[in-house]
Protein backbone atom coordinates (compact mmCIF):
# COMPACT_ATOMS: atom_id res chain seq x y z
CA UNK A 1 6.75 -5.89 -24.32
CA UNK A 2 4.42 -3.46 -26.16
CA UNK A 3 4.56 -1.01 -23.20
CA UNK A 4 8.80 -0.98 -24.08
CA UNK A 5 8.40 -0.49 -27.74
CA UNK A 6 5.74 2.37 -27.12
CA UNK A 7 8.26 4.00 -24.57
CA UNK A 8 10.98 3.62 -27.49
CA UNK A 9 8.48 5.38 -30.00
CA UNK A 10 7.31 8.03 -27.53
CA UNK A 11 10.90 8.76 -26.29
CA UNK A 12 13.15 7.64 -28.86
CA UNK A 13 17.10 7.20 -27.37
CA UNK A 14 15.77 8.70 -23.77
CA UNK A 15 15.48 5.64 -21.94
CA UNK A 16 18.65 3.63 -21.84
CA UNK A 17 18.51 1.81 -18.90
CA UNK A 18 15.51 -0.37 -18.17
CA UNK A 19 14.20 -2.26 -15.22
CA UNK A 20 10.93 -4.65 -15.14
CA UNK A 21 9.06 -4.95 -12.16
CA UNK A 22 6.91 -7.92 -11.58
CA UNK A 23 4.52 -8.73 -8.62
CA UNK A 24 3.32 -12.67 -7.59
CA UNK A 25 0.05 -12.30 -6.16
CA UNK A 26 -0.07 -14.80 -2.96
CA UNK A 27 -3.17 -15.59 -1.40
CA UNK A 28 -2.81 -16.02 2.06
CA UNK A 29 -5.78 -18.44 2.75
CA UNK A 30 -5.05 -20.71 -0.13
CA UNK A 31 -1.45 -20.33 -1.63
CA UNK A 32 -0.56 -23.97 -2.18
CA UNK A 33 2.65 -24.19 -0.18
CA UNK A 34 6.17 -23.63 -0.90
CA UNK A 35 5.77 -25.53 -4.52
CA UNK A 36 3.15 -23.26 -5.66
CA UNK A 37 5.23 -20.39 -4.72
CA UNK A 38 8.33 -21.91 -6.33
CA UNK A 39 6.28 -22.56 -9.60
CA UNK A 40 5.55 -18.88 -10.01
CA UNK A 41 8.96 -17.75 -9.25
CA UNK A 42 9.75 -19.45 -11.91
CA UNK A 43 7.53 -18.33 -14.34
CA UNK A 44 7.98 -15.05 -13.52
CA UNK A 45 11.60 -15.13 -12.94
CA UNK A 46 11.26 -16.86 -17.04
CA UNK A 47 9.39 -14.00 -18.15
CA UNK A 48 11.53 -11.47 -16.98
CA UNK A 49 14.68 -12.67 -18.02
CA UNK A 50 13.14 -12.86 -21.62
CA UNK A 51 12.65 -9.05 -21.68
CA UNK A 52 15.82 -8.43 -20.34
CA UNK A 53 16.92 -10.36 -22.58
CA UNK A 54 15.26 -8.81 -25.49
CA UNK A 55 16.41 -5.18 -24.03
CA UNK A 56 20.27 -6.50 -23.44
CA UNK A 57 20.27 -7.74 -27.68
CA UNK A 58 19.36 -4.15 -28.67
CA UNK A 59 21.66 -2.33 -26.76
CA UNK A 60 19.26 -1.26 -23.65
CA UNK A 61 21.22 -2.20 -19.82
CA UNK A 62 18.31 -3.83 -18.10
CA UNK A 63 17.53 -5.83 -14.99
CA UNK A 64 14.32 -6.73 -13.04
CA UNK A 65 13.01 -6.99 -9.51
CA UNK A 66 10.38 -9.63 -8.31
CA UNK A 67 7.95 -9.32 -5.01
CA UNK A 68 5.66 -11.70 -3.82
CA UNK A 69 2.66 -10.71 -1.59
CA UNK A 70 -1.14 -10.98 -1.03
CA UNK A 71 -1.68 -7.11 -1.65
CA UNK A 72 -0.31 -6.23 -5.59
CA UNK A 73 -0.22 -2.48 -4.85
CA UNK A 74 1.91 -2.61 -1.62
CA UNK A 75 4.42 -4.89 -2.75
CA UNK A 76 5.15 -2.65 -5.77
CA UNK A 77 5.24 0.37 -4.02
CA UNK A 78 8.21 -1.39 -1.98
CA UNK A 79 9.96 -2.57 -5.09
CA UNK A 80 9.47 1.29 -6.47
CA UNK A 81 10.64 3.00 -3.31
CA UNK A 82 14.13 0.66 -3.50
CA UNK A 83 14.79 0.61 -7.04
CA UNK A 84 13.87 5.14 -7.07
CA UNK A 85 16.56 5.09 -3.52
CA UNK A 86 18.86 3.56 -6.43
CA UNK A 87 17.87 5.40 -9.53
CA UNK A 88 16.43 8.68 -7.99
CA UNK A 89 15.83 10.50 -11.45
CA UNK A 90 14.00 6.76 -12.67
CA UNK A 91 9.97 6.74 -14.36
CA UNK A 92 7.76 4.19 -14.05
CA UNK A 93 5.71 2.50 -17.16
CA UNK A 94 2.45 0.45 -16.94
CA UNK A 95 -0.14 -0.47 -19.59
CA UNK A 96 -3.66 0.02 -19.15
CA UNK A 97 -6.08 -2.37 -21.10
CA UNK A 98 -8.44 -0.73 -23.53
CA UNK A 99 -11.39 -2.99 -24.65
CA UNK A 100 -13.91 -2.23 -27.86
CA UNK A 101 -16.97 -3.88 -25.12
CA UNK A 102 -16.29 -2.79 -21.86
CA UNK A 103 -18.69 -4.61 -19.02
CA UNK A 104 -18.51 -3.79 -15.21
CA UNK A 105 -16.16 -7.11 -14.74
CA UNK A 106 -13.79 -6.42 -17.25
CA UNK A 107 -12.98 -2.88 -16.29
CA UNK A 108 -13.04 -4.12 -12.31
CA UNK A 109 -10.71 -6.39 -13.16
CA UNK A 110 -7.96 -5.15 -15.55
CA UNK A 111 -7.88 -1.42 -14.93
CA UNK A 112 -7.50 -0.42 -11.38
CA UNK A 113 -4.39 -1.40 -10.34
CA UNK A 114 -1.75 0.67 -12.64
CA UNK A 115 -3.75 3.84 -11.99
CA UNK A 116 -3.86 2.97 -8.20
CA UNK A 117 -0.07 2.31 -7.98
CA UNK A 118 0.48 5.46 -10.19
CA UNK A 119 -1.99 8.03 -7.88
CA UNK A 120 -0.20 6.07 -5.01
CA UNK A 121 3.31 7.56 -6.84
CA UNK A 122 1.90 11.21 -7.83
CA UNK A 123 0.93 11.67 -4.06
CA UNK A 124 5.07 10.60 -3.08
CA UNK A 125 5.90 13.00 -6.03
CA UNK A 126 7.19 10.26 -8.30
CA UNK A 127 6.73 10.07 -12.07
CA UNK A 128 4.21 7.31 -13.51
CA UNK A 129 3.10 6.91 -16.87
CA UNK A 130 0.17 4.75 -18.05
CA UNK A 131 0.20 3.62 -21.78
CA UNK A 132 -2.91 2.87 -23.06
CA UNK A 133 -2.94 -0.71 -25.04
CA UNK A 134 -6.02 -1.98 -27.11
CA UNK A 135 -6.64 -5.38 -26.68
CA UNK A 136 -9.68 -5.62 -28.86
């Protein structure tokens, strides 16, 4: 949600369509069936139709596409290619997480993957933007 209102205050009236992505990672060895999968569809299917939600009451079309796979980066490049085959002239968001104490597990784990998806976009000539958000 931050990520949306940053886009609004960085390019105010630009964006007037919006559409959330959302990735359930799946691990292959351990994913705990068909209700553990149905469990996070829902909670991500819940989350999404919140924003949308939020976007819809102030006047902003939305929608939202959901992937589930065991590699994060893949899966969203597939939701990215489809959704850019519909919107061709479309950018993609993604927040970054800036700590005060940075240690070698907290950057490991919170940072790669939006500036891996959006190198993995630059190199297809598509449009990525990461927004930096503090976190404390």
């Amino acid at each position: 949600m931050l990520a949306l209102l940053w886009v609004n205050r960085l390019f105010p009236g630009h964006f007037r369509n919006i559409i959330f992505f959302a990735v359930g990672e799946v691990d292959a060895q351990n994913h705990g069936g068909a209700e553990h999968l149905g469990k996070l569809r829902q909670t991500i299917t819940s989350s999404l139709d919140y924003y949308a939600a939020h976007c819809r009451r102030h006047g902003i079309a939305s929608d939202y596409r959901i992937a589930f796979g065991t590699h994060l980066i893949g899966e969203f490049m597939k939701l990215a290619e489809t959704t850019m085959d519909e919107f061709p002239n479309s950018v993609r968001f993604a927040s970054k997480l800036i700590f005060k104490r940075v240690n070698f597990l907290t950057a490991w784990l919170h940072n790669q993957t939006p500036v891996e998806i959006q190198t993995c976009l630059h190199l297809q000539g598509r449009q990525m933007v990461v927004l930096p958000m503090n976190v404390g």
